[in-house]
Structure formats: C-alpha cells, structure tokens
PDB file of N, CA and C in Angstrom:
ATOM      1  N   UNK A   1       0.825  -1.191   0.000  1.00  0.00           N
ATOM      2  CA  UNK A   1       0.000   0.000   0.000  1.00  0.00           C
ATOM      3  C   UNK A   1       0.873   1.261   0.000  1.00  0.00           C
ATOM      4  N   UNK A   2       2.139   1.519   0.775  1.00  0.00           N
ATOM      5  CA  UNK A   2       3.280   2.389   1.104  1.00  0.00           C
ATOM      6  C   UNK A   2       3.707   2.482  -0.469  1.00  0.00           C
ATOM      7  N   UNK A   3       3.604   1.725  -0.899  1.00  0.00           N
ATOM      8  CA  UNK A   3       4.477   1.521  -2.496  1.00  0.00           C
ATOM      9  C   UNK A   3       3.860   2.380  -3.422  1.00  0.00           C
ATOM     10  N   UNK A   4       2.180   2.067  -3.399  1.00  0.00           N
ATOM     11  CA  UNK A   4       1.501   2.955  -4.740  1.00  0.00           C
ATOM     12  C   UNK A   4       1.471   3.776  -4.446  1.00  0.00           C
ATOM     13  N   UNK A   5       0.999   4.313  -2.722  1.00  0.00           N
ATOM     14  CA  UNK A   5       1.335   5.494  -2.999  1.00  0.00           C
ATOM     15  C   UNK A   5       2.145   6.883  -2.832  1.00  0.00           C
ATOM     16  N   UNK A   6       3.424   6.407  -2.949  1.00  0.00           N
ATOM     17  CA  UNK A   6       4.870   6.888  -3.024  1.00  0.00           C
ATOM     18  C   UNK A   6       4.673   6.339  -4.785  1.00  0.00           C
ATOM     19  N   UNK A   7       4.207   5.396  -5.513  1.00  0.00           N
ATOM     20  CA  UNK A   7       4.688   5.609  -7.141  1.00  0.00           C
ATOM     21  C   UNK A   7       3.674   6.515  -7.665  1.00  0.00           C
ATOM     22  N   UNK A   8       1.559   7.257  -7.097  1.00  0.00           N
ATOM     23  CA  UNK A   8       1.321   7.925  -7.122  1.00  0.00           C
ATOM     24  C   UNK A   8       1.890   9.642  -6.649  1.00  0.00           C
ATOM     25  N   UNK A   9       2.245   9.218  -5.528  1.00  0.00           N
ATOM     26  CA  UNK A   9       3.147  11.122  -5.294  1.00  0.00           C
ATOM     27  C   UNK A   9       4.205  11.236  -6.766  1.00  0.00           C
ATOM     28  N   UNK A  10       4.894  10.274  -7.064  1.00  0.00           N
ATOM     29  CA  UNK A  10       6.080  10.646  -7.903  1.00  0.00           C
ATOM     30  C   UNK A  10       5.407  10.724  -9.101  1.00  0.00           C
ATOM     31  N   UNK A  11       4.375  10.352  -9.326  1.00  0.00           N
ATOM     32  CA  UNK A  11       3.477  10.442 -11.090  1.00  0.00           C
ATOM     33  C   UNK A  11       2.615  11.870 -10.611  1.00  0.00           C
ATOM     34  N   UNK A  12       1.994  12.261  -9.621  1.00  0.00           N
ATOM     35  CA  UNK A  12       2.035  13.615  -9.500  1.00  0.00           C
ATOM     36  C   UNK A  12       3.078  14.623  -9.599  1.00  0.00           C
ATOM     37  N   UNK A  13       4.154  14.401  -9.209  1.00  0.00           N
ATOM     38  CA  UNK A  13       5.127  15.134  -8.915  1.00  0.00           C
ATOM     39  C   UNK A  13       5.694  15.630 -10.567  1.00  0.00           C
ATOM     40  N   UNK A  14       5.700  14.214 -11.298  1.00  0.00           N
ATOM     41  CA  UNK A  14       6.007  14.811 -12.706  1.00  0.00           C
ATOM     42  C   UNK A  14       4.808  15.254 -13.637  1.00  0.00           C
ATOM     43  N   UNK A  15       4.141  16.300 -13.127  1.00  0.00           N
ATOM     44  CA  UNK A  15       2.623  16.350 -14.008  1.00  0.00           C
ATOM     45  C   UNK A  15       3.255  18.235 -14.294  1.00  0.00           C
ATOM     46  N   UNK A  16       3.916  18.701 -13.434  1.00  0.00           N
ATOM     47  CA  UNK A  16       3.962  19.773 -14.005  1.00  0.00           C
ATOM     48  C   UNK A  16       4.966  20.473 -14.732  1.00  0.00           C
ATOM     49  N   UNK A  17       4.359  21.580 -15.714  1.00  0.00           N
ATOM     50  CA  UNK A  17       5.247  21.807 -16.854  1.00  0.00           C
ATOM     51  C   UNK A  17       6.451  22.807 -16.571  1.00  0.00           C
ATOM     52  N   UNK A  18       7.534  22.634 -17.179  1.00  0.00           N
ATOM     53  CA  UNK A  18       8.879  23.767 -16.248  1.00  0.00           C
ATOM     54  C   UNK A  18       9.120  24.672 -17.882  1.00  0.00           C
ATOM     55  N   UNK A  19       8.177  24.246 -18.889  1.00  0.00           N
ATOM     56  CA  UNK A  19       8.280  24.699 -20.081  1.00  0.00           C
ATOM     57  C   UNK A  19       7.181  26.369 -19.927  1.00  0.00           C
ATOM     58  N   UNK A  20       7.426  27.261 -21.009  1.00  0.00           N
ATOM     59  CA  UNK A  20       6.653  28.941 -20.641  1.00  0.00           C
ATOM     60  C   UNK A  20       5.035  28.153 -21.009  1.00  0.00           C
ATOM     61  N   UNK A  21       3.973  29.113 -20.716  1.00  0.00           N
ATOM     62  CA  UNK A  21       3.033  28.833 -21.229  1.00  0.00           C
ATOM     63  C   UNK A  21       2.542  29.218 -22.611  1.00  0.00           C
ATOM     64  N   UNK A  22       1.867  28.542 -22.673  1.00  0.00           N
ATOM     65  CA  UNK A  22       1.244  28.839 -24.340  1.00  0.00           C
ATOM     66  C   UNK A  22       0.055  28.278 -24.501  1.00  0.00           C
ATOM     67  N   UNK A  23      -1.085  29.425 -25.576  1.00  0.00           N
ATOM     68  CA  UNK A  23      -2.376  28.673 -26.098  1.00  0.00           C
ATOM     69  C   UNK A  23      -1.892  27.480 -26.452  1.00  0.00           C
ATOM     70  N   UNK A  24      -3.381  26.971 -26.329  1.00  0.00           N
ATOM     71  CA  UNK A  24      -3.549  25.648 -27.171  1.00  0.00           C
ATOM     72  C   UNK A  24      -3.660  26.026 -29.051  1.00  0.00           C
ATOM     73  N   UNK A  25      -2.934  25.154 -29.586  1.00  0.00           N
ATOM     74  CA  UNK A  25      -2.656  25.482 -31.201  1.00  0.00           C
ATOM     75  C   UNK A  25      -3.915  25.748 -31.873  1.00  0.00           C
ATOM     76  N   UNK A  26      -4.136  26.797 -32.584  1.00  0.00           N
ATOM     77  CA  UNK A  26      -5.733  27.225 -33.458  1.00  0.00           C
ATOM     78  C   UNK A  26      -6.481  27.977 -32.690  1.00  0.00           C
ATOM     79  N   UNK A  27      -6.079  28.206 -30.722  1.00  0.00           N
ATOM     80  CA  UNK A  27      -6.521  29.203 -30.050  1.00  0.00           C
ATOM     81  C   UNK A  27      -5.823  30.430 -30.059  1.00  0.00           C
ATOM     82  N   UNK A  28      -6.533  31.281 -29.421  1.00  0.00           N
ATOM     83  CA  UNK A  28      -5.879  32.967 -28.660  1.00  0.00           C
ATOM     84  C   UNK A  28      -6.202  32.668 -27.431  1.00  0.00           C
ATOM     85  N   UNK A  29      -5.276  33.761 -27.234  1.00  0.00           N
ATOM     86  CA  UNK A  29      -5.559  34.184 -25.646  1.00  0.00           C
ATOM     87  C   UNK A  29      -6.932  34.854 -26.026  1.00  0.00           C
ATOM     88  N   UNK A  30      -7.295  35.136 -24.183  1.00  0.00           N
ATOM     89  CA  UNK A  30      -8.558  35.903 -23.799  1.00  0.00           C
ATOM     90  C   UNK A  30      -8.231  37.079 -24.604  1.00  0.00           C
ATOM     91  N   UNK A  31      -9.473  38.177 -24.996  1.00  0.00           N
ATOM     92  CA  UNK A  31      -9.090  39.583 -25.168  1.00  0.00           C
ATOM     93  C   UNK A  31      -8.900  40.397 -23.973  1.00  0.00           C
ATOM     94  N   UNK A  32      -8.863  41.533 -23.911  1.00  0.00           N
ATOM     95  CA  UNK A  32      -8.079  42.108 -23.182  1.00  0.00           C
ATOM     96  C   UNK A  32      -9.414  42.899 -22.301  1.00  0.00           C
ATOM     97  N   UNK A  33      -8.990  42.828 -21.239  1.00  0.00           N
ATOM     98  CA  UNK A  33      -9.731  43.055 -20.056  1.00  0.00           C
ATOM     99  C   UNK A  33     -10.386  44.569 -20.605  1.00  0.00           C
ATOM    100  N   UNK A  34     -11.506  44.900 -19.410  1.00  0.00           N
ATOM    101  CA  UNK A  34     -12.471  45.633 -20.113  1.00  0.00           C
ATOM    102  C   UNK A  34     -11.325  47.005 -19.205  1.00  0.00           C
ATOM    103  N   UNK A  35     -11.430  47.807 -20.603  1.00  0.00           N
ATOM    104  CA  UNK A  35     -10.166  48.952 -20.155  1.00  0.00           C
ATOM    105  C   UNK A  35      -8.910  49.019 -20.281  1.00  0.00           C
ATOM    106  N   UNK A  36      -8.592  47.718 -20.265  1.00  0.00           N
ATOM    107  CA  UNK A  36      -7.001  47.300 -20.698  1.00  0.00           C
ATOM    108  C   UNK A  36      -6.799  47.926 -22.030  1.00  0.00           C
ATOM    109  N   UNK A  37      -5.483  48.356 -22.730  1.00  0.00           N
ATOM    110  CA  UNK A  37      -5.345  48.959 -23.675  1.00  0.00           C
ATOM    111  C   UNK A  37      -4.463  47.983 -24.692  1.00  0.00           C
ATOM    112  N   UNK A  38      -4.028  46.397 -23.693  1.00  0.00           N
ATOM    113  CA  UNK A  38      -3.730  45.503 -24.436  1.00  0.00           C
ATOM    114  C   UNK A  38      -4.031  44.317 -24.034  1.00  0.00           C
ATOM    115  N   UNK A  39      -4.121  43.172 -24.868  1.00  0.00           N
ATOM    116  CA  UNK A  39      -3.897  41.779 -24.542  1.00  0.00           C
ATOM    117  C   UNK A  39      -2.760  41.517 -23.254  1.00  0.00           C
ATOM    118  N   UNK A  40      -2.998  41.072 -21.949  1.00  0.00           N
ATOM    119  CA  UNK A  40      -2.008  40.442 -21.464  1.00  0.00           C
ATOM    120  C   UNK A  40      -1.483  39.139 -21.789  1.00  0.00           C
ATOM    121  N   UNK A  41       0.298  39.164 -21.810  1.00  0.00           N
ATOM    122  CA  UNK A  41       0.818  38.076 -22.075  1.00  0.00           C
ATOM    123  C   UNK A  41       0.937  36.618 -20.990  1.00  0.00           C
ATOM    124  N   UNK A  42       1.047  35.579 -21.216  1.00  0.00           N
ATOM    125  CA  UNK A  42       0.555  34.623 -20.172  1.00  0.00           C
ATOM    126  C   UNK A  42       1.539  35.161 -19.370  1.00  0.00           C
ATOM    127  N   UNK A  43       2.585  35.497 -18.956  1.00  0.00           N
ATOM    128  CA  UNK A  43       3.882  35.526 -17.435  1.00  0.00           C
ATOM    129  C   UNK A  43       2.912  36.967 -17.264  1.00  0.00           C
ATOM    130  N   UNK A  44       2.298  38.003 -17.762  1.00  0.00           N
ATOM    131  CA  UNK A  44       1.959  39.031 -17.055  1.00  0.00           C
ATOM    132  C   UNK A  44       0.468  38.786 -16.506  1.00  0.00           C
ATOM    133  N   UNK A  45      -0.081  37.692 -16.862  1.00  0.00           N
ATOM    134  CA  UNK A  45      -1.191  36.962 -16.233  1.00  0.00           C
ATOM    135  C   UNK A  45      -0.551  36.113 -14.489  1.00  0.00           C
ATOM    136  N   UNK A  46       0.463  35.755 -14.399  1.00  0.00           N
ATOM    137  CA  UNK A  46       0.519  34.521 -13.876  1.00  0.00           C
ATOM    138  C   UNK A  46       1.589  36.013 -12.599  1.00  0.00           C
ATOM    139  N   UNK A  47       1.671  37.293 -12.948  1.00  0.00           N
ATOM    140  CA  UNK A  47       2.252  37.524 -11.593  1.00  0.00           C
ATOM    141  C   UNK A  47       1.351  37.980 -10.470  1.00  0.00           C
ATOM    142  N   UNK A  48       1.502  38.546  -9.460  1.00  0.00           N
ATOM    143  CA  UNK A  48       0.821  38.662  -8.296  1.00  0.00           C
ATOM    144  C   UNK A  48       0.415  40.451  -8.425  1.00  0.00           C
ATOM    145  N   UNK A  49      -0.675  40.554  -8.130  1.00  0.00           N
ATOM    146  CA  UNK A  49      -1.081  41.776  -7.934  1.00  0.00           C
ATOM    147  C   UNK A  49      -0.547  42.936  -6.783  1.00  0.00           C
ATOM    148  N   UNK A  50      -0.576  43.819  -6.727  1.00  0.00           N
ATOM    149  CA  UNK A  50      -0.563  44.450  -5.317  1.00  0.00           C
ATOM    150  C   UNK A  50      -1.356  43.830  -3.894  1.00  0.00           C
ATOM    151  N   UNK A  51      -2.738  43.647  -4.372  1.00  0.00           N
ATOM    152  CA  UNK A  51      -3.423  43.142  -3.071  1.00  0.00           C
ATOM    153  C   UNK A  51      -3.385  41.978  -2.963  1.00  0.00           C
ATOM    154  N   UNK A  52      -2.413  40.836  -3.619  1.00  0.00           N
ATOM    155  CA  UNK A  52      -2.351  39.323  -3.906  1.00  0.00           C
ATOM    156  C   UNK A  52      -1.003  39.516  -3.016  1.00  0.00           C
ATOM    157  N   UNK A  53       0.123  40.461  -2.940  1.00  0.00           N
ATOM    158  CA  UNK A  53       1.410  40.690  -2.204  1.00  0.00           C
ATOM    159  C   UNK A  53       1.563  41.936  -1.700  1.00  0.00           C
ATOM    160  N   UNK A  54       1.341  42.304  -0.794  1.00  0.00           N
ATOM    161  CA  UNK A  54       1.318  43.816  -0.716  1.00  0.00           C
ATOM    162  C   UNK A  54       2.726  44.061  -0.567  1.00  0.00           C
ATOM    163  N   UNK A  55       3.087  45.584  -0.536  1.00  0.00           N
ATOM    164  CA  UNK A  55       4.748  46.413   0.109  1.00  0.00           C
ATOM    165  C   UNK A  55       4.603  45.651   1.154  1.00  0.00           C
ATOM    166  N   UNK A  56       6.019  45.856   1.460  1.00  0.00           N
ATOM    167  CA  UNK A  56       6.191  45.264   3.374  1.00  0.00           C
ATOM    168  C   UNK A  56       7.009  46.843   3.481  1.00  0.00           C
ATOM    169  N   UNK A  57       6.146  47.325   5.067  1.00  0.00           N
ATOM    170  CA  UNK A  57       6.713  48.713   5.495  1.00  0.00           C
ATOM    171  C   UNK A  57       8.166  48.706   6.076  1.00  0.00           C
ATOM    172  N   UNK A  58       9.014  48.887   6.226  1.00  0.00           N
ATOM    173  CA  UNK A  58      10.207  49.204   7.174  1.00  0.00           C
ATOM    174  C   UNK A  58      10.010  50.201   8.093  1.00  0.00           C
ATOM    175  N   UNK A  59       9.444  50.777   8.159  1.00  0.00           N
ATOM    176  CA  UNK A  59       9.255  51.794   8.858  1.00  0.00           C
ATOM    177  C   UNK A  59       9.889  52.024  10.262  1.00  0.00           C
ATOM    178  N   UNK A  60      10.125  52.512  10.937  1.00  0.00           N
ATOM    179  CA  UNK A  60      10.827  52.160  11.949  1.00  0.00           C
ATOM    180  C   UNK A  60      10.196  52.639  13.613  1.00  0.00           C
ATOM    181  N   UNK A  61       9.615  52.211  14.499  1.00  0.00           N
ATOM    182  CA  UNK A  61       9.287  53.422  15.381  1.00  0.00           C
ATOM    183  C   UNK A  61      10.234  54.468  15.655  1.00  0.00           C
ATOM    184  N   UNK A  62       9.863  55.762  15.307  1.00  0.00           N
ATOM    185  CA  UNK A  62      11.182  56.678  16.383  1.00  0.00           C
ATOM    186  C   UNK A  62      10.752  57.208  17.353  1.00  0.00           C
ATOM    187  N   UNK A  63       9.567  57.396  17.887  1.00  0.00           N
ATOM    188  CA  UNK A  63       9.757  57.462  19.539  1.00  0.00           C
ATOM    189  C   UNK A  63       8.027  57.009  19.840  1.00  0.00           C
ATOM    190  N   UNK A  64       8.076  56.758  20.699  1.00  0.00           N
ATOM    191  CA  UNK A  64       6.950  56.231  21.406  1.00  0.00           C
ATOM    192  C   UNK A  64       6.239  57.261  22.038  1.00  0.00           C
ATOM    193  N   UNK A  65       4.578  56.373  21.880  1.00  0.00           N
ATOM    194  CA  UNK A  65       3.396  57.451  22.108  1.00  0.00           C
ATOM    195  C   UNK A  65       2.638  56.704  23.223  1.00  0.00           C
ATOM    196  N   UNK A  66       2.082  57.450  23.911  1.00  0.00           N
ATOM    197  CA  UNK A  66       1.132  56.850  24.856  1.00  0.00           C
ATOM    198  C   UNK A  66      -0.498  56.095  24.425  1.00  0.00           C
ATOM    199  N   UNK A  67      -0.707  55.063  24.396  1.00  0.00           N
ATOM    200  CA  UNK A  67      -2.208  54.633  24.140  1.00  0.00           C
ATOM    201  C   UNK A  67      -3.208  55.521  24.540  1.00  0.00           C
ATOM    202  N   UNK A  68      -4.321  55.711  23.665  1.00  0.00           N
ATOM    203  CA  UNK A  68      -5.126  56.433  24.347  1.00  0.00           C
ATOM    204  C   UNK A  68      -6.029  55.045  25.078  1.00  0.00           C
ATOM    205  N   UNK A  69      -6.985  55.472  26.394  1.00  0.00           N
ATOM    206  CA  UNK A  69      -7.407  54.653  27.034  1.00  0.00           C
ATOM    207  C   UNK A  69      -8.585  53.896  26.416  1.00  0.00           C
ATOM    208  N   UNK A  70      -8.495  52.708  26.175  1.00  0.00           N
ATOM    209  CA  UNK A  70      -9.364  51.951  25.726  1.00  0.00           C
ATOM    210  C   UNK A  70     -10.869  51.997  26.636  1.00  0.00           C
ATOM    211  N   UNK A  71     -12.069  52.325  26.063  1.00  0.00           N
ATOM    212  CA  UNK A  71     -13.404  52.494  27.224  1.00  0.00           C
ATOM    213  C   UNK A  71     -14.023  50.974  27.172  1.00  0.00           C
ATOM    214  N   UNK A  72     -13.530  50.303  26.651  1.00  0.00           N
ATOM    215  CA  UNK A  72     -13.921  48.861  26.508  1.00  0.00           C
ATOM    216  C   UNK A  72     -13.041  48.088  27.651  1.00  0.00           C
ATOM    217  N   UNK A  73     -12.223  48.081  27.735  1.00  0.00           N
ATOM    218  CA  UNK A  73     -10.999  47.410  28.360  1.00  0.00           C
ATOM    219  C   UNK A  73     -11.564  47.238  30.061  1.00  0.00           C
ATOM    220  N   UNK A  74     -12.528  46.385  30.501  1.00  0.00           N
ATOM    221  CA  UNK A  74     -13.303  45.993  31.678  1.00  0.00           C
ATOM    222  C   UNK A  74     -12.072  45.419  32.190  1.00  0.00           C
ATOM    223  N   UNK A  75     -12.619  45.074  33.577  1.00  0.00           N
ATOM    224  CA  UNK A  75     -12.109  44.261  34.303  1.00  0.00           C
ATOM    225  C   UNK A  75     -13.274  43.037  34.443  1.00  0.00           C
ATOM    226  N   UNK A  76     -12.395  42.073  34.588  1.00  0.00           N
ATOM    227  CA  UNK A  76     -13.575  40.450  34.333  1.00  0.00           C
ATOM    228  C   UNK A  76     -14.692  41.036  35.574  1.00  0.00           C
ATOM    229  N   UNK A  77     -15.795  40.366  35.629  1.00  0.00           N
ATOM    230  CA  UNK A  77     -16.736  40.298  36.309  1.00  0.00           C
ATOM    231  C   UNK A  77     -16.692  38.998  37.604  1.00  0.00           C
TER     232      UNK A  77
END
C-alpha cells in the first residue's frame, strides 16, 4: 500500500510543466480586459497583484506614544 502510494506522489510530482506557457494550437488568448489597452501576455497573467502581495513597510518606530485609554478594556466580572 506504502508503495503505490509513493509511485502515485512521484506520477504527480512529474505532471507539471517547467516549459513557458502557451495557447492551445488554433486558439488565442482571452481579449483584453475591459479597459485594458492591451492583450495580457501569459507571465503578465501569472504575476501577483498588489493586493495578492502587498509592500512590506520598514518603517521604523522613532519614539513612542502613549495609548489612548481603551473604554472597553473591563475588568472580568
């Protein structure tokens, strides 16, 4: 049972392509998004958006502020 499926993981494992993408032959790509001023190419399809990766801030604290007092912040009952 350990056997198939370790020879299933490795027949998954080779399913994907390390080749660029491309239509299927006698197709196009999609047309171009409503507003777009061109066809996107498949690698400018396949990167990550701003809100898919956002900036990461560095920002740094330089000096510290006092909390204002939370009116929620009870003591247990």
């Amino acid at each position: 049972m350990k056997a198939l499926i370790l020879v299933a993981a490795v027949a998954l494992a080779g399913c994907g392509a390390s080749r660029g993408l491309k239509p299927v032959e006698g197709e196009q790509l999609p047309s171009a998004p409503y507003g777009a001023t061109a066809t996107p190419a498949p690698a400018d399809l396949l990167k990550p958006g701003p809100q898919a990766r956002p900036g990461r801030s560095d920002e740094l604290l330089r000096n510290s502020q006092e909390r204002r007092s939370d009116e929620f912040d009870l003591p247990p009952r």
